[in-house]
Protein backbone atom coordinates (compact mmCIF):
# COMPACT_ATOMS: atom_id res chain seq x y z
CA UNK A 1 -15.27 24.09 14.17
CA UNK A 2 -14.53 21.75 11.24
CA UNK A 3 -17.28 18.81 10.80
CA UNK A 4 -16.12 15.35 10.79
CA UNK A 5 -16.20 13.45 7.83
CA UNK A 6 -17.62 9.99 7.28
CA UNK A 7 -15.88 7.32 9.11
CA UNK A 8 -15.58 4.63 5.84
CA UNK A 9 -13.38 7.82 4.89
CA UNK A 10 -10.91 7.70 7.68
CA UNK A 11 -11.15 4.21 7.55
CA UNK A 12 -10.09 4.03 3.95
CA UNK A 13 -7.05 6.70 4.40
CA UNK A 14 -6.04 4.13 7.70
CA UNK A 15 -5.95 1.36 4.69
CA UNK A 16 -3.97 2.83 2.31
CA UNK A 17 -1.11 4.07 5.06
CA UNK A 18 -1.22 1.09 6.53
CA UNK A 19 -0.71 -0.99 3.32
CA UNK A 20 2.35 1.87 2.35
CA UNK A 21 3.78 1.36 5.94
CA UNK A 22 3.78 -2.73 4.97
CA UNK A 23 5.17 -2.04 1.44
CA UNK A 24 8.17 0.27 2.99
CA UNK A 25 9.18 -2.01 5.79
CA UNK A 26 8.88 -5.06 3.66
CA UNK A 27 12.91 -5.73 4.24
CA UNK A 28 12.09 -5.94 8.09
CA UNK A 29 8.47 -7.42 8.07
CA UNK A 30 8.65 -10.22 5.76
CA UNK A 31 11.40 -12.38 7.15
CA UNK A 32 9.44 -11.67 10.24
CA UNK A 33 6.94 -12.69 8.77
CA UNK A 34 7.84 -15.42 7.54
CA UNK A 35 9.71 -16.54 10.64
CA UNK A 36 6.60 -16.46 13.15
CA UNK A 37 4.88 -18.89 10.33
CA UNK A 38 7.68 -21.33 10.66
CA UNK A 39 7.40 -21.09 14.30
CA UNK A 40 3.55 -22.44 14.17
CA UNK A 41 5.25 -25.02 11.69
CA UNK A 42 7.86 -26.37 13.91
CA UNK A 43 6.73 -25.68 17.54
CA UNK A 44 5.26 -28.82 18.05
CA UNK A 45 8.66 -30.81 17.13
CA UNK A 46 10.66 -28.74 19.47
CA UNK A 47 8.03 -29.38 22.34
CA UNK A 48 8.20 -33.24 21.87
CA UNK A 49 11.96 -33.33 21.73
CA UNK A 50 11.92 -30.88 24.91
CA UNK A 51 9.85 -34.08 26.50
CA UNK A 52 12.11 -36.19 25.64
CA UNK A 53 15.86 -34.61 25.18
CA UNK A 54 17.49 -31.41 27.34
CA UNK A 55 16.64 -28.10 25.92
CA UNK A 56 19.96 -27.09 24.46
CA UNK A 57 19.80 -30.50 22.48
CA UNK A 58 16.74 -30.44 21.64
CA UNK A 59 16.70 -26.47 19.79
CA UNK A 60 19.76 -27.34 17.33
CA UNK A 61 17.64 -30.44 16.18
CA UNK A 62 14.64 -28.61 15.75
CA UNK A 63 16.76 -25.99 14.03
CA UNK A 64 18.62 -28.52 11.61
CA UNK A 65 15.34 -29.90 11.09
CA UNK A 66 13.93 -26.38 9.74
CA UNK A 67 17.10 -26.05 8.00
CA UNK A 68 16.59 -28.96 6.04
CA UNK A 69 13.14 -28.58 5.00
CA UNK A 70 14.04 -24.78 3.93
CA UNK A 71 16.79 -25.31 1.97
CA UNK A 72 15.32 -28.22 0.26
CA UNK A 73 12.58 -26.33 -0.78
CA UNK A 74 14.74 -23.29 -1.81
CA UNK A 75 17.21 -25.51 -3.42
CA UNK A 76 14.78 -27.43 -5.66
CA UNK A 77 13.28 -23.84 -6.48
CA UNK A 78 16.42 -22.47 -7.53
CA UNK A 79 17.73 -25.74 -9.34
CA UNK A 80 14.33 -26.16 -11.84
CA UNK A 81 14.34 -22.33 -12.61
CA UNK A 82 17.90 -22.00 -13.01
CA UNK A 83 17.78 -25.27 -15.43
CA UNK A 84 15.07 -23.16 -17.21
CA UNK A 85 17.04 -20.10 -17.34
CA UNK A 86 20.04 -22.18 -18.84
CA UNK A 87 18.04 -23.33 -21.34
CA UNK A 88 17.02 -20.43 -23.04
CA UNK A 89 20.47 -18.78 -22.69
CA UNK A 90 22.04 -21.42 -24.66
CA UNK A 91 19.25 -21.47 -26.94
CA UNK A 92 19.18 -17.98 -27.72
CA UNK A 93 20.30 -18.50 -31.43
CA UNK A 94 17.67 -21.31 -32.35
CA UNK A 95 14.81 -19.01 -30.65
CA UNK A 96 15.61 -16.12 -32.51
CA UNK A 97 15.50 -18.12 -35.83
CA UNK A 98 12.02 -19.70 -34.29
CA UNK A 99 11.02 -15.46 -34.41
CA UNK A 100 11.94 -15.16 -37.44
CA UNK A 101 9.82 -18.20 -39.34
CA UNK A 102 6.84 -17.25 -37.40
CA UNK A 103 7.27 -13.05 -38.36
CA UNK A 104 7.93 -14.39 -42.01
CA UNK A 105 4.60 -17.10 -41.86
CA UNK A 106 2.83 -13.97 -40.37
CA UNK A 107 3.84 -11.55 -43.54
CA UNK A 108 2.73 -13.92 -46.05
CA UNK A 109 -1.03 -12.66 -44.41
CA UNK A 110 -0.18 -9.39 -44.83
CA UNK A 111 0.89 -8.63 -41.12
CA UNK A 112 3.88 -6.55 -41.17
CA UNK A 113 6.49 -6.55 -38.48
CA UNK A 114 6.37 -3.46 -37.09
CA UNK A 115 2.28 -4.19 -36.77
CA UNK A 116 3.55 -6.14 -33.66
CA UNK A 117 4.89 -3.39 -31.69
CA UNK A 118 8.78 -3.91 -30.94
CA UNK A 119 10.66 -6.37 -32.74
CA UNK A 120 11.84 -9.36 -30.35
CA UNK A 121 15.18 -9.95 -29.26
CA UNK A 122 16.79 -12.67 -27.84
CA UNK A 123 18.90 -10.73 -25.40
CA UNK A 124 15.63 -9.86 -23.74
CA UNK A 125 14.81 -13.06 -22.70
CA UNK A 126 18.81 -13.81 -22.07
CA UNK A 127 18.37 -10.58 -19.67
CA UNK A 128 15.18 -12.26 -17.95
CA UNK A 129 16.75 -15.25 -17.02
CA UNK A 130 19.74 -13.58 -15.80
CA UNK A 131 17.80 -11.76 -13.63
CA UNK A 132 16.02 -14.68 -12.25
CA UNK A 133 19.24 -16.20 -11.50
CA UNK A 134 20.01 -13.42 -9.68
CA UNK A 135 16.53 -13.05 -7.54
CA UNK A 136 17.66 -16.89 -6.78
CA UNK A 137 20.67 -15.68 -5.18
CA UNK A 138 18.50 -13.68 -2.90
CA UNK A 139 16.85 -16.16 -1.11
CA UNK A 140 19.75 -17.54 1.13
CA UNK A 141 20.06 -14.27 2.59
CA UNK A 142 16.09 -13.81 3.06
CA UNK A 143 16.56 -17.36 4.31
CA UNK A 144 19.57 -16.14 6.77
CA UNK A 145 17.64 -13.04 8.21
CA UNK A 146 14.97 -15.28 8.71
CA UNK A 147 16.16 -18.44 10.41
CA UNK A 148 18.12 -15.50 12.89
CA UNK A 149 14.23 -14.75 13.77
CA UNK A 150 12.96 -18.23 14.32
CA UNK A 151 15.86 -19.38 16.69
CA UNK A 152 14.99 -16.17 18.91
CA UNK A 153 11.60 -17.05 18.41
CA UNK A 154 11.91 -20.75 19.58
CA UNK A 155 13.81 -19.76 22.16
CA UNK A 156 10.94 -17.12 23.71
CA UNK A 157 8.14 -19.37 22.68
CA UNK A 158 7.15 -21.26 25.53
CA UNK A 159 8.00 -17.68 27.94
CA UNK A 160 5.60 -15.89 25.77
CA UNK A 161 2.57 -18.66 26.36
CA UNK A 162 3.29 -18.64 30.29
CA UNK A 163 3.06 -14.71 30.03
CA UNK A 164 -0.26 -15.04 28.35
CA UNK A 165 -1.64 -17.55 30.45
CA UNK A 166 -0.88 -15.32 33.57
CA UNK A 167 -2.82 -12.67 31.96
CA UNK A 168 -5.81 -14.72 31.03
CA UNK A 169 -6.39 -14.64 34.44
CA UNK A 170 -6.97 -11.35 34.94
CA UNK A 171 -7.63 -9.91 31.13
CA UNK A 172 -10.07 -12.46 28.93
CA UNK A 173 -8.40 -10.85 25.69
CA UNK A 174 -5.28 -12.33 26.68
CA UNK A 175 -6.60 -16.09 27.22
CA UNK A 176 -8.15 -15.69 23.73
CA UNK A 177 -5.70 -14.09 21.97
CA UNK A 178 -3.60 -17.26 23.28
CA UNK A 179 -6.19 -19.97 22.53
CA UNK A 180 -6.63 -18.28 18.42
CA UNK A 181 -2.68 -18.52 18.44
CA UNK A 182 -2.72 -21.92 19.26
CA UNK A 183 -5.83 -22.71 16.97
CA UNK A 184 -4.34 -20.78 14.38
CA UNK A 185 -1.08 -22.47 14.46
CA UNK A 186 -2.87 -26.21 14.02
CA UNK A 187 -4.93 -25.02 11.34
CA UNK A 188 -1.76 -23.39 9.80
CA UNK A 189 0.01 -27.17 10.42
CA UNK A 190 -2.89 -28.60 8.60
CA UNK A 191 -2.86 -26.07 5.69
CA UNK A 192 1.28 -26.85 5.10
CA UNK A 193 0.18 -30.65 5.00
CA UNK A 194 -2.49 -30.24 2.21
CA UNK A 195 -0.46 -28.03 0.04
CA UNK A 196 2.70 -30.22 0.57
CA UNK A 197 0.59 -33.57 -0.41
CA UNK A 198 -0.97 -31.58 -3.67
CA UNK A 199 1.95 -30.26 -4.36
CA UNK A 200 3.57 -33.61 -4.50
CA UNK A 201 0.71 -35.02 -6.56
CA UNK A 202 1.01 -31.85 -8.98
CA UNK A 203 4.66 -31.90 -9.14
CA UNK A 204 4.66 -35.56 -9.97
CA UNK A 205 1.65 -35.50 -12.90
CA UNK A 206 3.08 -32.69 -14.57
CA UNK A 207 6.30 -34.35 -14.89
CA UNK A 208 4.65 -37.33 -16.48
CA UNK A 209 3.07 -35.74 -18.94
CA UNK A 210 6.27 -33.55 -19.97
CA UNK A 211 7.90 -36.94 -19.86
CA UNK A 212 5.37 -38.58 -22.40
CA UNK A 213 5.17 -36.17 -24.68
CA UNK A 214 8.93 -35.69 -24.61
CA UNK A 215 8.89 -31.58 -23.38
CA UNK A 216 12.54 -30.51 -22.89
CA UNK A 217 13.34 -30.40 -18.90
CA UNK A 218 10.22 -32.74 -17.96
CA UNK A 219 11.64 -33.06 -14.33
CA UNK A 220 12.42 -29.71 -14.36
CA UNK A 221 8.82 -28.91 -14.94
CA UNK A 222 7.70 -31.05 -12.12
CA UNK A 223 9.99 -29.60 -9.75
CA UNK A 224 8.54 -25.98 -10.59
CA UNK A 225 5.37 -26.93 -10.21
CA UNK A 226 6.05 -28.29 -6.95
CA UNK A 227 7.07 -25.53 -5.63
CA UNK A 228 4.83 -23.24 -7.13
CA UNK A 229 1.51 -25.55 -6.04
CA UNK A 230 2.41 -23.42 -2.49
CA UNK A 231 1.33 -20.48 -4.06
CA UNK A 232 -2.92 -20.29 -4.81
CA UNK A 233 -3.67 -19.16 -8.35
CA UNK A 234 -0.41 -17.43 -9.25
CA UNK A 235 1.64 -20.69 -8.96
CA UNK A 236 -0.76 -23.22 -10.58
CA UNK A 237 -0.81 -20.52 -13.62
CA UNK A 238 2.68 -19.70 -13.65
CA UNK A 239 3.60 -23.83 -13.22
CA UNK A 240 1.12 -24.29 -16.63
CA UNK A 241 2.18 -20.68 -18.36
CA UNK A 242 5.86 -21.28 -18.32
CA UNK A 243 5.67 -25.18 -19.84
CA UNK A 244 3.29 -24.39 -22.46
CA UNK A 245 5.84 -21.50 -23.84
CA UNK A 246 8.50 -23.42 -23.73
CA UNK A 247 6.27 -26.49 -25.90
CA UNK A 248 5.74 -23.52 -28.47
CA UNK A 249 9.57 -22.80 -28.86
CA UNK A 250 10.10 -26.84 -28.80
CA UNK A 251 7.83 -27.96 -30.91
CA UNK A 252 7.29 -25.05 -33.42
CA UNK A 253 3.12 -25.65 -33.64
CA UNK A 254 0.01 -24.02 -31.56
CA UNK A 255 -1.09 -27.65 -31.66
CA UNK A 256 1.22 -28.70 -29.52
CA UNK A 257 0.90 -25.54 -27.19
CA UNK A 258 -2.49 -26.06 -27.03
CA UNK A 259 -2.34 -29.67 -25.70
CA UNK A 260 0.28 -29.00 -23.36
CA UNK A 261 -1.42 -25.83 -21.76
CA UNK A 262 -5.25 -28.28 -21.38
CA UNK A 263 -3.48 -31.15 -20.11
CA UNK A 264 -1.63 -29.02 -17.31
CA UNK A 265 -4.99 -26.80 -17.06
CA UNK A 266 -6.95 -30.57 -16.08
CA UNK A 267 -3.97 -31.71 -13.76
CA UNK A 268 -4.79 -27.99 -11.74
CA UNK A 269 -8.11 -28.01 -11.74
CA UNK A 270 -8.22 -32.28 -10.92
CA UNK A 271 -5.91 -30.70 -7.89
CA UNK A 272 -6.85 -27.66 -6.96
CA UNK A 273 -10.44 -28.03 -7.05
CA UNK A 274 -11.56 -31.83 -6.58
CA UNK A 275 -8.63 -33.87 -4.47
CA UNK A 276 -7.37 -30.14 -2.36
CA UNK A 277 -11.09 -28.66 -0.99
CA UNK A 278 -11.83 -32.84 -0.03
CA UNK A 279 -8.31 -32.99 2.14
CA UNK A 280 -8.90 -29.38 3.88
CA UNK A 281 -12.35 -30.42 4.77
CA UNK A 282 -14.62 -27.54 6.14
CA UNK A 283 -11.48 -27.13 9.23
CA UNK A 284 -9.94 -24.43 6.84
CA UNK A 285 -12.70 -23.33 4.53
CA UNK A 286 -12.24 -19.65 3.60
CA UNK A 287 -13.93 -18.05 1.37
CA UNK A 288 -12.56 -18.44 -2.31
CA UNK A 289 -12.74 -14.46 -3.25
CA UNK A 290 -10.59 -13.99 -0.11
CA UNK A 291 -8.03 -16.17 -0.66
CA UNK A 292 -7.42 -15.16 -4.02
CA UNK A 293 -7.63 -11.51 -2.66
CA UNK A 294 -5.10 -12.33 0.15
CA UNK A 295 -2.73 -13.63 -2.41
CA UNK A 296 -3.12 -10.61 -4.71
CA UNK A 297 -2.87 -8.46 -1.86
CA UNK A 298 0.37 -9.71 -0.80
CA UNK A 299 1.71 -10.16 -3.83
CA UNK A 300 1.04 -6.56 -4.57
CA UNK A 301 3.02 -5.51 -1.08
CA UNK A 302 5.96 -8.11 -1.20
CA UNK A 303 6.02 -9.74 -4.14
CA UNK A 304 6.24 -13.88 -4.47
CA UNK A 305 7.12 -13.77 -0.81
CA UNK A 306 3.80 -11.85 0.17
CA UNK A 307 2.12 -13.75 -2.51
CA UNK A 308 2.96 -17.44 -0.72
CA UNK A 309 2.06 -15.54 3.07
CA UNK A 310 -0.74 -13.95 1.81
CA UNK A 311 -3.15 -16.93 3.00
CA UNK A 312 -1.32 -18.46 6.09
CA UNK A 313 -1.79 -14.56 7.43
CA UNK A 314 -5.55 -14.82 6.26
CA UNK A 315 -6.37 -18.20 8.03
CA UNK A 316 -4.59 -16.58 11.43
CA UNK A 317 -6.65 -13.31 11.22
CA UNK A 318 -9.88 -15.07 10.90
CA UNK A 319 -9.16 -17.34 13.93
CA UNK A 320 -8.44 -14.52 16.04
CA UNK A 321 -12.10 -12.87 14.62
CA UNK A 322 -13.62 -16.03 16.00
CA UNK A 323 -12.36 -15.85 19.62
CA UNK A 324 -14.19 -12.38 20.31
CA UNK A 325 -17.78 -11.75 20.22
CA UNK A 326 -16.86 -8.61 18.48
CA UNK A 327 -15.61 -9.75 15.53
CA UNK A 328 -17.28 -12.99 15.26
CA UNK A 329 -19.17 -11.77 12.28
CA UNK A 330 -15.87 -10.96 10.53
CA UNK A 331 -14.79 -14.81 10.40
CA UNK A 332 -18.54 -15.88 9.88
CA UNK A 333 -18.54 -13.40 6.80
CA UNK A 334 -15.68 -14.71 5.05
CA UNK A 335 -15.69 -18.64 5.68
CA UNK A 336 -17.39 -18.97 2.43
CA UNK A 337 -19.61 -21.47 4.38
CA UNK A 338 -23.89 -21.23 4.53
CA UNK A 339 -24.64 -20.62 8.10
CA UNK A 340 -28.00 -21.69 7.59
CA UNK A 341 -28.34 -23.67 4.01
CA UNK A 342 -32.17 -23.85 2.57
CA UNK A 343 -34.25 -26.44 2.91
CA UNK A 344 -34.39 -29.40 0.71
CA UNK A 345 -37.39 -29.66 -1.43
CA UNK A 346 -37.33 -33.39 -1.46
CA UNK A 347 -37.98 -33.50 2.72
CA UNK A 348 -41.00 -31.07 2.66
CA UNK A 349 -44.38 -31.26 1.68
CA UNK A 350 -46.64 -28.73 -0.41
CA UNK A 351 -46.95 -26.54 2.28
CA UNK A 352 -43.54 -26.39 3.75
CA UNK A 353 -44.26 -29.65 6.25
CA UNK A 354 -41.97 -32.55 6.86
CA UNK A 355 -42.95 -35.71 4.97
C-alpha cells in the first residue's frame, strides 16, 4: 500500500492542470468569459426596459445598446493603434537613417555594432505593426462569438435567478451563491464606472501633453491610453512605453524621451494611485499584490483578453468567499484591508489608557 503524499502536493498538480485546461480551451472560455461579464454590465438596463417596454422590444435595445458600447470601444482601439502602425510603416526609411546616426554617435565611443547584438532593421518593426493590424482584425470575430453568448445569456437570465431562488429554499448554498452573484455583479458595475471615468481623465491628459509638446499622433495617444487605462499595470505602462519611443524617433534626443516618459509616469500615478483608490472607496478594495497577480495571471493564460478579465474574475471570486463561513477567511485575506488597525498613540495614555 502506497502512502499518500502531502496534500499542498496534490493541490499544486490540481493548479497547474487546471491553469493548462484554461490555457487550451481559451477559444471557448474567453468569449464566455467575457460574455457573462457583460451580462453583470447590462442586466440592470434590460430589467428596467422589461418594466417599462414588452420583452421582445426591450432585448434588441439592450442588445444595440451593448453593441454600441463594444464596438466603440473596439473601434477606437483599433483606429489609435492602427494610426500608430501607419506611422511607422511609412516612416520606415527616416527610422532606419535615425539607427544609423545613433550606431555611428555610439562608434565614435568605441562601441562597435555588432557589440549590440543583431543589427536593426526596419522591416522588423514594419512586420510588428502588420501584425498588430492583423490581431485588430481579430476582435470582431471575438466580438461576434461573444455577443452570440450574451443574447442567450440575457435571454436565460432572469430563468436562472427564479431557479436559484427555488433552491434557496431548500439548499442555503444556492441562496448564497445567488446573493454573491448579485453582489458581485454591482460591485463589477461599480468597478466598469471607475475605470471608465479614469480612463477618460487619462485618455484626455495624455493627449494634452502630446498636444503641447507637439508629439506626432497626440490624439492618437490619448485614445490608446484610454483604452489601455482598462487594463491595471500593463496598460498604464504600455499607454506611457509606446509614446515615449515614439518621442525618441521624433525628436532624435533622450531629453526629450525622458520628459515625455515622467510626465506620462505623473499623469498614471496622479490616476492610478490618488483620484482611482478615492472613487472605488473601500466597496472594492482588493489587495494590490492580487490584482496585479490576477492580471499577470490572465495575461499569462489568454493574453490582453485574460489580462483586462483578470480582475473583474478576482472581485467575483472574492464575493462568493464572503457568502460562506468556509471561505470567509479567503476574502478577509486578500482585501488588502486591516481587520483590526493599531491603536493610535495620540488617544492613549502611558500605560495604554484612554485620555
Amino acid at each position: 500500500m502506497t502512502k499518500p503524499g502531502p496534500g499542498w502536493l496534490y493541490g499544486l498538480v490540481a493548479a497547474a492542470l487546471l491553469a493548462a485546461a484554461l490555457h487550451l480551451a481559451e477559444p471557448v472560455l474567453a468569449p464566455i468569459a467575457f460574455a457573462l461579464f457583460t451580462l453583470a454590465l447590462v442586466w440592470p438596463v434590460q430589467r428596467r426596459l422589461q418594466a417599462r417596454l414588452p420583452a421582445f422590444i426591450a432585448l434588441p435595445v439592450t442588445m444595440l445598446v451593448t453593441l454600441v458600447a463594444l464596438a466603440g470601444l473596439a473601434l477606437a482601439a483599433g483606429w489609435g493603434f492602427s494610426r500608430a502602425a501607419r506611422w511607422i510603416i511609412a516612416n520606415a526609411g527616416m527610422l532606419q537613417a535615425f539607427y544609423a546616426q545613433k550606431l555611428a554617435w555610439l562608434e565614435g565611443f568605441g562601441i562597435a555594432a555588432d557589440m549590440l547584438g543583431e543589427p536593426f532593421e526596419t522591416r522588423r518593426l514594419v512586420w510588428l505593426a502588420q501584425a498588430v493590424l492583423l490581431q485588430l482584425q481579430g476582435v470582431v470575430s471575438f466580438l461576434g462569438v461573444m455577443l452570440v453568448f450574451v443574447i442567450l445569456g440575457l435571454l436565460e437570465v432572469t430563468v436562472a435567478a427564479r431557479q436559484l431562488e427555488a433552491l434557496g429554499e431548500t439548499r442555503p448554498a444556492a441562496a448564497a451563491v445567488l446573493r454573491g452573484l448579485r453582489r458581485g455583479a454591482a460591485k463589477l458595475r461599480a468597478y466598469m464606472l471607475v475605470r471608465t471615468v479614469m480612463s477618460v481623465l487619462t485618455g484626455l491628459a495624455i493627449w494634452g501633453f502630446a498636444a503641447a509638446t507637439g508629439l506626432d499622433l497626440a490624439l492618437e495617444w490619448g485614445v490608446i491610453a484610454f483604452v489601455l487605462n482598462y487594463i491595471p499595470f500593463i496598460g498604464s505602462l504600455l499607454a506611457t512605453l509606446l509614446p515615449t519611443v515614439f518621442a525618441v524617433l521624433q525628436f532624435g534626443t533622450w531629453q526629450a524621451a525622458l520628459t515625455t516618459f515622467l510626465a506620462l509616469q505623473a499623469i498614471q500615478f496622479l490616476s492610478g494611485s490618488t483620484i482611482e483608490p478615492r472613487l472605488a472607496g473601500a466597496r472594492l478594495s482588493v489587495s494590490p499584490f492580487m490584482v496585479l497577480a490576477a492580471v499577470f495571471l490572465g495575461a499569462f493564460l489568454w493574453g490582453i483578453p485574460g489580462a483586462f478579465i483578470g480582475v473583474p474574475a478576482l472581485i467575483q471570486a472574492l464575493t462568493l468567499c464572503e457568502e460562506f463561513e468556509g471561505s470567509r477567511w479567503v476574502a478577509r485575506l486578500l482585501s488588502g484591508r486591516d481587520a483590526a488597525p493599531a491603536p493610535s498613540l495620540h488617544a492613549a495614555g502611558p500605560h495604554g489608557a484612554s485620555e
